[in-house]
PDB file of N, CA and C in Angstrom:
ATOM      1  N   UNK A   1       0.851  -1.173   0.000  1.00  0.00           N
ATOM      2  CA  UNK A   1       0.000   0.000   0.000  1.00  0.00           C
ATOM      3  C   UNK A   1       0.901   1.241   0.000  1.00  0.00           C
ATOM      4  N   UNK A   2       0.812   1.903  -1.180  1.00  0.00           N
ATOM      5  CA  UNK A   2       1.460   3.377  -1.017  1.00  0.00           C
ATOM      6  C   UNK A   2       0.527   4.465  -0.219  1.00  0.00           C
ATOM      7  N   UNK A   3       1.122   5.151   0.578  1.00  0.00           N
ATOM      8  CA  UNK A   3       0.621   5.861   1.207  1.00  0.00           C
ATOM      9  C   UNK A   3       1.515   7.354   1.501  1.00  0.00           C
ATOM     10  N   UNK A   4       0.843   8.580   0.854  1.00  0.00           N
ATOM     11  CA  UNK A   4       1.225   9.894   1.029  1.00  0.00           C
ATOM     12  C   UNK A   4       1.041  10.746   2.343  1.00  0.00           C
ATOM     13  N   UNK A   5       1.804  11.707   2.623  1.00  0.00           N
ATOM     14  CA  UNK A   5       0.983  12.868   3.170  1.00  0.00           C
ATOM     15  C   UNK A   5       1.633  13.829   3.003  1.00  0.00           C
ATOM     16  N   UNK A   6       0.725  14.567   2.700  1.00  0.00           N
ATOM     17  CA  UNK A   6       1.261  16.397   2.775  1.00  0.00           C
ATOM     18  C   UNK A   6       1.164  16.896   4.135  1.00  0.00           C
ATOM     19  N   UNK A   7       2.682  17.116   4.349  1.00  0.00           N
ATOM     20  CA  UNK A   7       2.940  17.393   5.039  1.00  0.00           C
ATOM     21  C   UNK A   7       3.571  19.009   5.681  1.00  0.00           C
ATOM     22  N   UNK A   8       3.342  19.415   6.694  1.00  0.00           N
ATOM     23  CA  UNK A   8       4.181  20.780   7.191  1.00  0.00           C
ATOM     24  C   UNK A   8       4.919  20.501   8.812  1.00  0.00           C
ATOM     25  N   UNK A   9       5.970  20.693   8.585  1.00  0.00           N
ATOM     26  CA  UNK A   9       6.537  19.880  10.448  1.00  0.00           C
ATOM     27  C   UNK A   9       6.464  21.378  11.093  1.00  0.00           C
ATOM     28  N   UNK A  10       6.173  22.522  10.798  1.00  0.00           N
ATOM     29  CA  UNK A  10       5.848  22.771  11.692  1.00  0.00           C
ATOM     30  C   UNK A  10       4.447  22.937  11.956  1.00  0.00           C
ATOM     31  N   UNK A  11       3.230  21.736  12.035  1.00  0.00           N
ATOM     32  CA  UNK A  11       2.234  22.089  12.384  1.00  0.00           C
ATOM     33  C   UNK A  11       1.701  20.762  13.266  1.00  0.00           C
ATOM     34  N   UNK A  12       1.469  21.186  14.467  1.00  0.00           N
ATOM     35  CA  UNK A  12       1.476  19.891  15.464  1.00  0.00           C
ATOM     36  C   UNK A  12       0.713  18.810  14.780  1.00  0.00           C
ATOM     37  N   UNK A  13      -0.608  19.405  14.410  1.00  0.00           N
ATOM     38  CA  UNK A  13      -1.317  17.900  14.006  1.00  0.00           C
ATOM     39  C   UNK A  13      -0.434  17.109  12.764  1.00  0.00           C
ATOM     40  N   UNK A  14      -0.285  17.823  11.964  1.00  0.00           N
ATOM     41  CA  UNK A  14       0.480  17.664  10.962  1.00  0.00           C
ATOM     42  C   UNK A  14       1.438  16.322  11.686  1.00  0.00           C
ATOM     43  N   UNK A  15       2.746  16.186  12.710  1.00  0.00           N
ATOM     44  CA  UNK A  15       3.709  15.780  13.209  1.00  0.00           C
ATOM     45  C   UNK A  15       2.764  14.737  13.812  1.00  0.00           C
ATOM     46  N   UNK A  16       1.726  15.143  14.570  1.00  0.00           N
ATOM     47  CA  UNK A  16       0.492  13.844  14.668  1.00  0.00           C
ATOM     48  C   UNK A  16       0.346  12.835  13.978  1.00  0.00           C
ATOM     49  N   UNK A  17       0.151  13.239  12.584  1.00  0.00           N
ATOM     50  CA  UNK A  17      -0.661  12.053  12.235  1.00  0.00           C
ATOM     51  C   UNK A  17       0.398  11.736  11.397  1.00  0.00           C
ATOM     52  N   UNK A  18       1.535  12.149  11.406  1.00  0.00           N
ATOM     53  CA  UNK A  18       2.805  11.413  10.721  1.00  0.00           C
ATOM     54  C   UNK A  18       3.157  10.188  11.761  1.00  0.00           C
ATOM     55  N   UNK A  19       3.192  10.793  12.674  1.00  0.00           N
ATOM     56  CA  UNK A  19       3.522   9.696  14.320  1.00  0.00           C
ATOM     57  C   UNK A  19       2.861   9.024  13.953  1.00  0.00           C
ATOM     58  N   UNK A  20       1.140   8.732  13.784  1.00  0.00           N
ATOM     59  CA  UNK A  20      -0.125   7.571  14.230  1.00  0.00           C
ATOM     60  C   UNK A  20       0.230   7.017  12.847  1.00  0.00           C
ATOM     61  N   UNK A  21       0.931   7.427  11.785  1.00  0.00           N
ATOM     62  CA  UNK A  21       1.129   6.493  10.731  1.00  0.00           C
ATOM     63  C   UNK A  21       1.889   5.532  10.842  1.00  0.00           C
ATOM     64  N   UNK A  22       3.346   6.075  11.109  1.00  0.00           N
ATOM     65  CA  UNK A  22       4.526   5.582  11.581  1.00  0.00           C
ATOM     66  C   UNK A  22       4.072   4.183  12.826  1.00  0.00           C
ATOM     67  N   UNK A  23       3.665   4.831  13.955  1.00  0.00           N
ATOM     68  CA  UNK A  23       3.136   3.634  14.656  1.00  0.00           C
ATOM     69  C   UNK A  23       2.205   2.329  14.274  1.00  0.00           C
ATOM     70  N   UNK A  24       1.430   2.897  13.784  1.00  0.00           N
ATOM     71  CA  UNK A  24       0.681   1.676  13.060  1.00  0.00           C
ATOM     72  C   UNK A  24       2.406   0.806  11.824  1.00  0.00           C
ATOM     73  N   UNK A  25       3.132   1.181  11.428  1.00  0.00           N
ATOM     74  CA  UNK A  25       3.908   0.688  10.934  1.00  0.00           C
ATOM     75  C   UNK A  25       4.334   0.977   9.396  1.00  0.00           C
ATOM     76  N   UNK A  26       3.382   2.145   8.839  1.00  0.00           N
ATOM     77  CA  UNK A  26       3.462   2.485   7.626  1.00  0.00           C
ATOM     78  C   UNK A  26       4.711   3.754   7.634  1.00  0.00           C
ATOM     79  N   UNK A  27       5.171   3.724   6.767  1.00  0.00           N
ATOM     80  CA  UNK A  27       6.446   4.580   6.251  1.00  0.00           C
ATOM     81  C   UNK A  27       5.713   5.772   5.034  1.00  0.00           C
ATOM     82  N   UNK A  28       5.008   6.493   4.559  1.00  0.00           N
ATOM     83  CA  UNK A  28       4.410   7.102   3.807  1.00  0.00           C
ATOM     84  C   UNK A  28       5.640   7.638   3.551  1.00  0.00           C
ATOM     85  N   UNK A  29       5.252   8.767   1.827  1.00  0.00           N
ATOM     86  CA  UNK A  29       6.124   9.079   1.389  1.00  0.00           C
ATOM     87  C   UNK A  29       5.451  10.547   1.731  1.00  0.00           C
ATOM     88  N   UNK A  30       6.216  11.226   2.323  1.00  0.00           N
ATOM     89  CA  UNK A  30       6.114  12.736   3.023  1.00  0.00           C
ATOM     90  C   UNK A  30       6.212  13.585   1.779  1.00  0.00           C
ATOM     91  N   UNK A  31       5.341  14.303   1.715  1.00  0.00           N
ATOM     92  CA  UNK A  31       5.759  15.434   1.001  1.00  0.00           C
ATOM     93  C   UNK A  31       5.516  16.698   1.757  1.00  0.00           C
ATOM     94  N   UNK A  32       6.504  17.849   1.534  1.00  0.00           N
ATOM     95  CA  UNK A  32       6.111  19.096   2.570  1.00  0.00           C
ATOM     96  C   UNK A  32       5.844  20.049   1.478  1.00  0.00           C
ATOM     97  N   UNK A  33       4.242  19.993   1.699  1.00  0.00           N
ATOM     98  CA  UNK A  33       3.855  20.630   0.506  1.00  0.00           C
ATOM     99  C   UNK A  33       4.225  22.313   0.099  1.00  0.00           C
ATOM    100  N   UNK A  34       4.714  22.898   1.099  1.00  0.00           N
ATOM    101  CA  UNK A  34       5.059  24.236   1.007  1.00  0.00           C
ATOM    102  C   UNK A  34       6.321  24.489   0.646  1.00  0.00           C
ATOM    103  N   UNK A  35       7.113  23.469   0.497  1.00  0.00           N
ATOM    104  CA  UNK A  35       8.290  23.295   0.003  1.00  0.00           C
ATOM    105  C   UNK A  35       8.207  22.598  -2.156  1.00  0.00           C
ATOM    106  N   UNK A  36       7.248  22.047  -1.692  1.00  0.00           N
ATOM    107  CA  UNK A  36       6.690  21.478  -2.810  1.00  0.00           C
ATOM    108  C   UNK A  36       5.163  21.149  -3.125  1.00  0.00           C
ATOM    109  N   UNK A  37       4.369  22.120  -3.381  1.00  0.00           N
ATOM    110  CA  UNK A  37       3.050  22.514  -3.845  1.00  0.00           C
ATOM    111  C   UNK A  37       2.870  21.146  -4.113  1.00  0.00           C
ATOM    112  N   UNK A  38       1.551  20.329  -4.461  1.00  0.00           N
ATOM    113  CA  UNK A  38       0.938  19.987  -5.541  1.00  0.00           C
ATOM    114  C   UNK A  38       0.826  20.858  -6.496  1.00  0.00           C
ATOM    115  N   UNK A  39       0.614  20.172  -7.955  1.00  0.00           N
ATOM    116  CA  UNK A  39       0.299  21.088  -9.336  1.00  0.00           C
ATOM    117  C   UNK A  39      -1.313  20.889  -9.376  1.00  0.00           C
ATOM    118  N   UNK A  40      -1.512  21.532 -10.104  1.00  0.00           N
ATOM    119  CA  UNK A  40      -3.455  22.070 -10.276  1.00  0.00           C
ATOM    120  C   UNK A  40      -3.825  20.691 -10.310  1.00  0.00           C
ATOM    121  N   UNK A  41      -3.331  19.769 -11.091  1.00  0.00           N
ATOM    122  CA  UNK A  41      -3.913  18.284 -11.280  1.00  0.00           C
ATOM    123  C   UNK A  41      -3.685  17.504  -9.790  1.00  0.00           C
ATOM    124  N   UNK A  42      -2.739  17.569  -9.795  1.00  0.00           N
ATOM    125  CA  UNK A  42      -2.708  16.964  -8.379  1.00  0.00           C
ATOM    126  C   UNK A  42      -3.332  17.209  -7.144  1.00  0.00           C
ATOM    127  N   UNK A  43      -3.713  18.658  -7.230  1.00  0.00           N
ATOM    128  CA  UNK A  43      -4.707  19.049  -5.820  1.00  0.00           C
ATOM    129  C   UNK A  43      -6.172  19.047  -6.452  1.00  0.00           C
ATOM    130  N   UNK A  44      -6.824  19.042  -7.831  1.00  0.00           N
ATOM    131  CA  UNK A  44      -7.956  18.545  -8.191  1.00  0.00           C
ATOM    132  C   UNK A  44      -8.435  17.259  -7.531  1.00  0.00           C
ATOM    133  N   UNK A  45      -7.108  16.498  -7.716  1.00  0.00           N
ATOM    134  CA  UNK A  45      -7.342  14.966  -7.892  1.00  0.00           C
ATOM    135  C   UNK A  45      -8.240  14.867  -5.886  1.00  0.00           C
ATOM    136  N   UNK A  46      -6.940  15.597  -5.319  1.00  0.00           N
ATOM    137  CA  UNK A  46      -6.911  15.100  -3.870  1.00  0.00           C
ATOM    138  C   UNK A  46      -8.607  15.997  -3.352  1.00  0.00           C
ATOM    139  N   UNK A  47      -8.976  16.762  -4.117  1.00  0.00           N
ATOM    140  CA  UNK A  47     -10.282  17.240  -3.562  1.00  0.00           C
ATOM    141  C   UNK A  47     -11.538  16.372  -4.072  1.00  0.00           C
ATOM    142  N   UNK A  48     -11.564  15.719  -5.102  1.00  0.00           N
ATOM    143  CA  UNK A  48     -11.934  14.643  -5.746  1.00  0.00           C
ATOM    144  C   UNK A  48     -12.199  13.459  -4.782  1.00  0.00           C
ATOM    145  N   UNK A  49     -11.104  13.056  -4.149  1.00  0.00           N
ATOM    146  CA  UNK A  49     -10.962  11.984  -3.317  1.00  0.00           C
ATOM    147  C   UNK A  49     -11.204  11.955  -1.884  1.00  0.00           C
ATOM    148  N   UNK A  50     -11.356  13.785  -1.644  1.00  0.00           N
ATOM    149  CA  UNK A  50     -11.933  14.196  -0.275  1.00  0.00           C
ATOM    150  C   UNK A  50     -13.348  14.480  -0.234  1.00  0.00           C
ATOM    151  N   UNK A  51     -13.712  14.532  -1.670  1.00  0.00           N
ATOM    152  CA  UNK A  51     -15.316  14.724  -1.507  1.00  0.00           C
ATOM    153  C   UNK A  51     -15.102  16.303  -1.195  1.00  0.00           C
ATOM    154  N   UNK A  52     -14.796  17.055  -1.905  1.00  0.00           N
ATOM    155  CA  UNK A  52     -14.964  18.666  -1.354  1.00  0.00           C
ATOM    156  C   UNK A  52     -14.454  19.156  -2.157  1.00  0.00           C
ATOM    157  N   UNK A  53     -14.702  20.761  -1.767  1.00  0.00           N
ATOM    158  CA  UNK A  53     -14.911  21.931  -2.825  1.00  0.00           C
ATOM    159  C   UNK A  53     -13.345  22.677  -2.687  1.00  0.00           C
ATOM    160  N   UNK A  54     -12.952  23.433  -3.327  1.00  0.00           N
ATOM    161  CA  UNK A  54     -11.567  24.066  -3.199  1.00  0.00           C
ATOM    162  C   UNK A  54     -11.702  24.831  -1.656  1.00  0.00           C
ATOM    163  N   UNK A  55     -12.907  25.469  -1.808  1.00  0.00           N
ATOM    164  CA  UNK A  55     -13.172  26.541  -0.727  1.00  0.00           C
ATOM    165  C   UNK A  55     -12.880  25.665   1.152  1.00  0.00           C
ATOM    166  N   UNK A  56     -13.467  24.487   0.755  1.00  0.00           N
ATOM    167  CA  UNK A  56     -13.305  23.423   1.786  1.00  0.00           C
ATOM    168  C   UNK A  56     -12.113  23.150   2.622  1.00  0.00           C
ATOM    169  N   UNK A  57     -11.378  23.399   1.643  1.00  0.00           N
ATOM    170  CA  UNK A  57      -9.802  22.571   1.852  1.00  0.00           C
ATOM    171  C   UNK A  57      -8.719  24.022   1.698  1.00  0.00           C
ATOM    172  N   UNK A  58      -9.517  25.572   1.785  1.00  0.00           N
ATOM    173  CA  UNK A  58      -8.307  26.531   2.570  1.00  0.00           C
ATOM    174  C   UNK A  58      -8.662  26.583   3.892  1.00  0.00           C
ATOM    175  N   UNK A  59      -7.738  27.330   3.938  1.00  0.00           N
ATOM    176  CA  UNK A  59      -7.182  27.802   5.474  1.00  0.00           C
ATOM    177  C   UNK A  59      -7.651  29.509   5.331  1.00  0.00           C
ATOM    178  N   UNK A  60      -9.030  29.537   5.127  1.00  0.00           N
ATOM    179  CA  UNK A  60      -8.962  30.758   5.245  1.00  0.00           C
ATOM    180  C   UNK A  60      -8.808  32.251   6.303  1.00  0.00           C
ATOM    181  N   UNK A  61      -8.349  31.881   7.577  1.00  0.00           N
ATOM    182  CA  UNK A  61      -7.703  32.843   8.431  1.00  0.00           C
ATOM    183  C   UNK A  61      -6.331  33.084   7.853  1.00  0.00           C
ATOM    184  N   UNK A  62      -5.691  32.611   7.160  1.00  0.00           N
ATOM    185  CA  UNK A  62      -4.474  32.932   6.231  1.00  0.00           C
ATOM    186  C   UNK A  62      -4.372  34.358   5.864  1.00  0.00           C
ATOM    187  N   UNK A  63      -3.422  35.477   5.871  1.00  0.00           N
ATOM    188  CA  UNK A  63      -3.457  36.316   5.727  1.00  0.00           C
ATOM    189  C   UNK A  63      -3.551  36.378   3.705  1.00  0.00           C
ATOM    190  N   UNK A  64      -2.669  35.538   3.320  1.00  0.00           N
ATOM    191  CA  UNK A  64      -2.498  35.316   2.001  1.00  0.00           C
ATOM    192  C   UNK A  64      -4.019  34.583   0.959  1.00  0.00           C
ATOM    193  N   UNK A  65      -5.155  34.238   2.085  1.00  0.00           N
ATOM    194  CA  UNK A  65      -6.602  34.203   1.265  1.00  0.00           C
ATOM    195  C   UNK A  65      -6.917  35.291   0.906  1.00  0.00           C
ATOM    196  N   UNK A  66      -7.177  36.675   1.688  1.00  0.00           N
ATOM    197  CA  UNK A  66      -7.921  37.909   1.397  1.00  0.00           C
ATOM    198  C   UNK A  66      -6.645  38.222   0.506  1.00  0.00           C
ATOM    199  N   UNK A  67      -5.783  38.011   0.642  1.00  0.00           N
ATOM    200  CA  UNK A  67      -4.112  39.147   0.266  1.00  0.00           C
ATOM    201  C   UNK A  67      -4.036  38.575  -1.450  1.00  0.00           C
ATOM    202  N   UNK A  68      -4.629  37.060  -1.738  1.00  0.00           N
ATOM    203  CA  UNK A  68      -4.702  37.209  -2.771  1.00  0.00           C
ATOM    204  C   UNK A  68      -5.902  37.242  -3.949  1.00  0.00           C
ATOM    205  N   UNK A  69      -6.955  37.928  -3.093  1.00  0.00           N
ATOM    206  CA  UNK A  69      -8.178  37.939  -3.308  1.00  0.00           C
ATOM    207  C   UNK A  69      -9.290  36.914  -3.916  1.00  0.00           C
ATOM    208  N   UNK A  70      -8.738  35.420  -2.719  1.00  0.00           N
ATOM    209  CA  UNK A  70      -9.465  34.445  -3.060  1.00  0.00           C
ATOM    210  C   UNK A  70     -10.951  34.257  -2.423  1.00  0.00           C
ATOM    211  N   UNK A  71     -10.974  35.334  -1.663  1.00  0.00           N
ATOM    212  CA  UNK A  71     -12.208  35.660  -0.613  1.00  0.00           C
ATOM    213  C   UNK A  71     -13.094  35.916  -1.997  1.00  0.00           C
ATOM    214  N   UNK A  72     -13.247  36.155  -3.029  1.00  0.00           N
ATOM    215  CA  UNK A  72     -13.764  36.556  -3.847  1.00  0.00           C
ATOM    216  C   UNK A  72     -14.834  35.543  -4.253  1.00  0.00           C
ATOM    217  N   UNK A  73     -16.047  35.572  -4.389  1.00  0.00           N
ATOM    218  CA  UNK A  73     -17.247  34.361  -4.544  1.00  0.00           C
ATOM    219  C   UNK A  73     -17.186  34.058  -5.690  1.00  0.00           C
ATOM    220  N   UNK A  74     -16.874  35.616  -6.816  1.00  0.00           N
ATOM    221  CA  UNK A  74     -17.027  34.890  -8.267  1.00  0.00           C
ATOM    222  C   UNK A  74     -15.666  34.153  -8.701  1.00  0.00           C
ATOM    223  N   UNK A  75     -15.025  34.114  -8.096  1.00  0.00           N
ATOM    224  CA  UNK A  75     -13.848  32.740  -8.501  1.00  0.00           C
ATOM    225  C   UNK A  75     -14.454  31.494  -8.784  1.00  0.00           C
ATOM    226  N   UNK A  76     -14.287  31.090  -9.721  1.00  0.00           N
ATOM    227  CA  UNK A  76     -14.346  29.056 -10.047  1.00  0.00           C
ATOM    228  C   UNK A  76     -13.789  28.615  -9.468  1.00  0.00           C
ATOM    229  N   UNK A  77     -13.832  27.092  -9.979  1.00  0.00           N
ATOM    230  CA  UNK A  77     -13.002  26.056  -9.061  1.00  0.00           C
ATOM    231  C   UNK A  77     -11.695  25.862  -9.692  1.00  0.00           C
ATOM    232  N   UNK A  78     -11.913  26.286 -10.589  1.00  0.00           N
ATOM    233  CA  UNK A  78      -9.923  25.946 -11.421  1.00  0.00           C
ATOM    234  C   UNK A  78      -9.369  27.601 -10.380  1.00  0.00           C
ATOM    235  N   UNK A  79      -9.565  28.553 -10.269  1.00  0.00           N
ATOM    236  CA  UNK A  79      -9.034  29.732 -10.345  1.00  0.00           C
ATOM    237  C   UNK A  79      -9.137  29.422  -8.743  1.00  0.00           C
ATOM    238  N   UNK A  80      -9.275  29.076  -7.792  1.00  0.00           N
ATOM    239  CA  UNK A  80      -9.195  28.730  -6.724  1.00  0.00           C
ATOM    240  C   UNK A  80      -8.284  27.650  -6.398  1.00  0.00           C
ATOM    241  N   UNK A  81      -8.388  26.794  -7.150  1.00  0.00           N
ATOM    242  CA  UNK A  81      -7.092  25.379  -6.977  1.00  0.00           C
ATOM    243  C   UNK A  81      -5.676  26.253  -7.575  1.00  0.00           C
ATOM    244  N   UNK A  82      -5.658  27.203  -8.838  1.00  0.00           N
ATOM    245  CA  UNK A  82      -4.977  27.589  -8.688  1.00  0.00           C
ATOM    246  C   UNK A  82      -4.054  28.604  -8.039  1.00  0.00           C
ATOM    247  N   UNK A  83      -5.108  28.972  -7.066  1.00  0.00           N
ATOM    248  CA  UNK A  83      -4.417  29.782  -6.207  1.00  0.00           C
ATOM    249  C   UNK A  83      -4.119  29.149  -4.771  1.00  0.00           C
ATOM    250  N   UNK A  84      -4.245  28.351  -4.550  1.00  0.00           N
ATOM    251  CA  UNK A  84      -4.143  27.264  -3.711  1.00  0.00           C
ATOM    252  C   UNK A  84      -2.618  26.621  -4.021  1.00  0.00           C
ATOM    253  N   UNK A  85      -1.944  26.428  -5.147  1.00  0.00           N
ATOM    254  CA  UNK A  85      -0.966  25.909  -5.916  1.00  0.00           C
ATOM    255  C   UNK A  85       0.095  27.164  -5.505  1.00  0.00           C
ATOM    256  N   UNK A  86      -0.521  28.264  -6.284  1.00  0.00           N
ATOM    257  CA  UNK A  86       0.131  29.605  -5.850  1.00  0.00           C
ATOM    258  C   UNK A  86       1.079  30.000  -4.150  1.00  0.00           C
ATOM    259  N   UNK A  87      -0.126  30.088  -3.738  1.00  0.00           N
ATOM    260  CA  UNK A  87      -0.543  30.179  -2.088  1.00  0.00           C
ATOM    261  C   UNK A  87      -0.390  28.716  -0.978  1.00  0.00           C
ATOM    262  N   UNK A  88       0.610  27.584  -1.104  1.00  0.00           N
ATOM    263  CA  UNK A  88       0.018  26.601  -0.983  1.00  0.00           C
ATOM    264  C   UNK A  88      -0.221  26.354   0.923  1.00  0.00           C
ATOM    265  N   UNK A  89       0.260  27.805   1.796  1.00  0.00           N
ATOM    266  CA  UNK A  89      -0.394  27.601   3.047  1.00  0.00           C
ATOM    267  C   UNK A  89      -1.557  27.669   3.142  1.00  0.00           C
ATOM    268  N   UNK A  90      -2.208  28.240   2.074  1.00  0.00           N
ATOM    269  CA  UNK A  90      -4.052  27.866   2.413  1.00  0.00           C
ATOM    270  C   UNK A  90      -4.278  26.890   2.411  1.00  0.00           C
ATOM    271  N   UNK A  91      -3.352  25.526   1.950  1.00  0.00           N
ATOM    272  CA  UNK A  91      -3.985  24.114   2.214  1.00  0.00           C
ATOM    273  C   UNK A  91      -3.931  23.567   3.519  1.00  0.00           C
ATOM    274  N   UNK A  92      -5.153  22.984   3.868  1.00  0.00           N
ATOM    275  CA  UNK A  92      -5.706  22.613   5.027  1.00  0.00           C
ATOM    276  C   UNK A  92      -4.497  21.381   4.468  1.00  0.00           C
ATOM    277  N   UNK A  93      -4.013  21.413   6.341  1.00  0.00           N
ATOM    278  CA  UNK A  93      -2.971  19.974   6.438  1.00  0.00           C
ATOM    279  C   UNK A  93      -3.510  19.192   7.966  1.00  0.00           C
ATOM    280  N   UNK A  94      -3.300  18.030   7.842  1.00  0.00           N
ATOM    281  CA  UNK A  94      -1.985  17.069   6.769  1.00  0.00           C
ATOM    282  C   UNK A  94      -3.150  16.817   6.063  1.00  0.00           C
ATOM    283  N   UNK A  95      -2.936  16.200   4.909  1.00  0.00           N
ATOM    284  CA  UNK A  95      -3.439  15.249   3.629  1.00  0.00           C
ATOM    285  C   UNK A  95      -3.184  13.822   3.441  1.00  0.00           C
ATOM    286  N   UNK A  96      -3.575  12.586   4.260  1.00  0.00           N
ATOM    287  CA  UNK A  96      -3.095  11.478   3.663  1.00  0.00           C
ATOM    288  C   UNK A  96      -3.818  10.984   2.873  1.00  0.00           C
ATOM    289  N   UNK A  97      -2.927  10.186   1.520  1.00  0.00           N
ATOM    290  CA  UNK A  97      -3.467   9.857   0.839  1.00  0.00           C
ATOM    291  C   UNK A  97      -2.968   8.496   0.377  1.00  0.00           C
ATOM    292  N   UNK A  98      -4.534   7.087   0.748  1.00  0.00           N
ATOM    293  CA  UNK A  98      -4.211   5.919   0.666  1.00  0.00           C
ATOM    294  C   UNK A  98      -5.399   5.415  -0.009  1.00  0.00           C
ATOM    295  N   UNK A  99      -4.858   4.084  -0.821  1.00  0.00           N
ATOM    296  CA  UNK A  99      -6.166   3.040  -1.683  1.00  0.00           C
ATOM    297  C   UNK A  99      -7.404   3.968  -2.473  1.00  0.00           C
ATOM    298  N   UNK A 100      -6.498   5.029  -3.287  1.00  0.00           N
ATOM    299  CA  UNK A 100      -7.171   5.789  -4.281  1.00  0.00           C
ATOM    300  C   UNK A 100      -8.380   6.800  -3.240  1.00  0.00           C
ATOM    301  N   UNK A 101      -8.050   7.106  -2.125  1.00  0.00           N
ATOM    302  CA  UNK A 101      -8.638   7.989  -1.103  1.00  0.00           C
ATOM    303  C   UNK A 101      -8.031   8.718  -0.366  1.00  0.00           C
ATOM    304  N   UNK A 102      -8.493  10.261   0.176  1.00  0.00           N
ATOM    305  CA  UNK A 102      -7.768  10.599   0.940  1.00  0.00           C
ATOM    306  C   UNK A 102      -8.639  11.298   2.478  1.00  0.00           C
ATOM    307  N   UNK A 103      -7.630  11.599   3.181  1.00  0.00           N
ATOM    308  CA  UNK A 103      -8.645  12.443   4.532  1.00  0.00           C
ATOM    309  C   UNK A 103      -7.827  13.527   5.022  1.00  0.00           C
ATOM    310  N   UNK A 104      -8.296  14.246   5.760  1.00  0.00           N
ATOM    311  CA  UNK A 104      -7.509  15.000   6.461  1.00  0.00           C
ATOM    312  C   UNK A 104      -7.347  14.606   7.889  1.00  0.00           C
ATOM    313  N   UNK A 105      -5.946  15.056   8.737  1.00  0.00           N
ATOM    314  CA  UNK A 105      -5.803  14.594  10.161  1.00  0.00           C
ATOM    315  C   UNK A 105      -6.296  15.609  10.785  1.00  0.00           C
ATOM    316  N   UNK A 106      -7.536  15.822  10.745  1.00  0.00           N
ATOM    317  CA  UNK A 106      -7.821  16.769  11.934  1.00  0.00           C
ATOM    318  C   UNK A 106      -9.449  15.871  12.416  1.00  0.00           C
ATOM    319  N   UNK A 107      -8.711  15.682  13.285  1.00  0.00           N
ATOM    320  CA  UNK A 107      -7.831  14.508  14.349  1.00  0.00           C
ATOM    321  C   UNK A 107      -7.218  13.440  13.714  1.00  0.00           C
ATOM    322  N   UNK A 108      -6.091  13.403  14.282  1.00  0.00           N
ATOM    323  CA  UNK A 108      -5.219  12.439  13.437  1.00  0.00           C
ATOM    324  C   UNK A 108      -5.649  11.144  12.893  1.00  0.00           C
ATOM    325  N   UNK A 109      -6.598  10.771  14.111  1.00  0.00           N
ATOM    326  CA  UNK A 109      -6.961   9.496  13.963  1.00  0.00           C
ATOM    327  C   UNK A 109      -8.111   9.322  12.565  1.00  0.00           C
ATOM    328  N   UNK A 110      -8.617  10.520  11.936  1.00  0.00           N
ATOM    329  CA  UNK A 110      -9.293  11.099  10.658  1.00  0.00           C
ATOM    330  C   UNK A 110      -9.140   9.729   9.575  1.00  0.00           C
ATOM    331  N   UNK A 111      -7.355   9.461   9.152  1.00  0.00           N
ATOM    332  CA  UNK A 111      -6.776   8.878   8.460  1.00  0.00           C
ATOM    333  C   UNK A 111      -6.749   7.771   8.669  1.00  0.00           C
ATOM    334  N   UNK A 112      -6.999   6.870   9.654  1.00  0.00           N
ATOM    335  CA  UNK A 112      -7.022   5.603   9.865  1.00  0.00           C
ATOM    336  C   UNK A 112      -8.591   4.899   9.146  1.00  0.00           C
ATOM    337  N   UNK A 113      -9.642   5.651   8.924  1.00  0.00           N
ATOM    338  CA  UNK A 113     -10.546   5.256   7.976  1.00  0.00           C
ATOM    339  C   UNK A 113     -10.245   4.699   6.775  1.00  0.00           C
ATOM    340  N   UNK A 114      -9.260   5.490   5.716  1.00  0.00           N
ATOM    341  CA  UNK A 114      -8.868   5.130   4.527  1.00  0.00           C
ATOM    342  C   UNK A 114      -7.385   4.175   4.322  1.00  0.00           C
ATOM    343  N   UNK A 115      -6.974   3.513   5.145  1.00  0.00           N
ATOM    344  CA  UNK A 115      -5.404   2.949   5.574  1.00  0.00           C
ATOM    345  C   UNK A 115      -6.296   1.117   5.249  1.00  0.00           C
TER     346      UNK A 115
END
């Protein structure tokens, strides 16, 4: 079983649900997405697999939502993923992603559904 997560170490849950992976015995392949975005296809895919909308999956207390005027309603869903790509601390973390599904760790234990 391959198993991802987008990751940020500095964000406790984030370091959470890397731990509850690790313990259960899985090794995922980390990615720190702010170091390395997903591309537009790749964060389509993962909202696809979360069942949700772009708007779903920011972080909008981010100073960089209003700053890059994604607060904006008439935005689509491409022009939002791509600013998400842009911007990629508006992505709500962690992201694991296992068996063509993904969840978020908020609460870590979130991810043990799709494992």
């Amino acid at each position: 079983m391959t198993v991802k997560i987008y990751h940020n170490p500095r964000c406790t849950k984030s370091r959470q649900t890397l731990q509850l992976l690790k313990d259960k015995g899985i090794e995922p392949e980390v990615i720190e997405y702010l170091k390395t975005p997903p591309s537009t296809d790749e964060l389509a895919d993962i909202l696809e697999k979360l069942g949700m909308g772009p708007r779903d999956l920011m972080r909008k207390q981010e100073a960089e939502y209003k700053g890059s005027s994604l607060d904006n309603s008439a935005l689509d869903r491409q022009a939002l993923i791509s600013g998400m790509v842009a911007n990629p601390i508006l992505i709500e973390r962690p992201i694991v992603v296992a068996n063509g599904k993904a969840a978020i760790g908020r609460p870590p234990e979130n991810v043990l559904g799709i494992l």
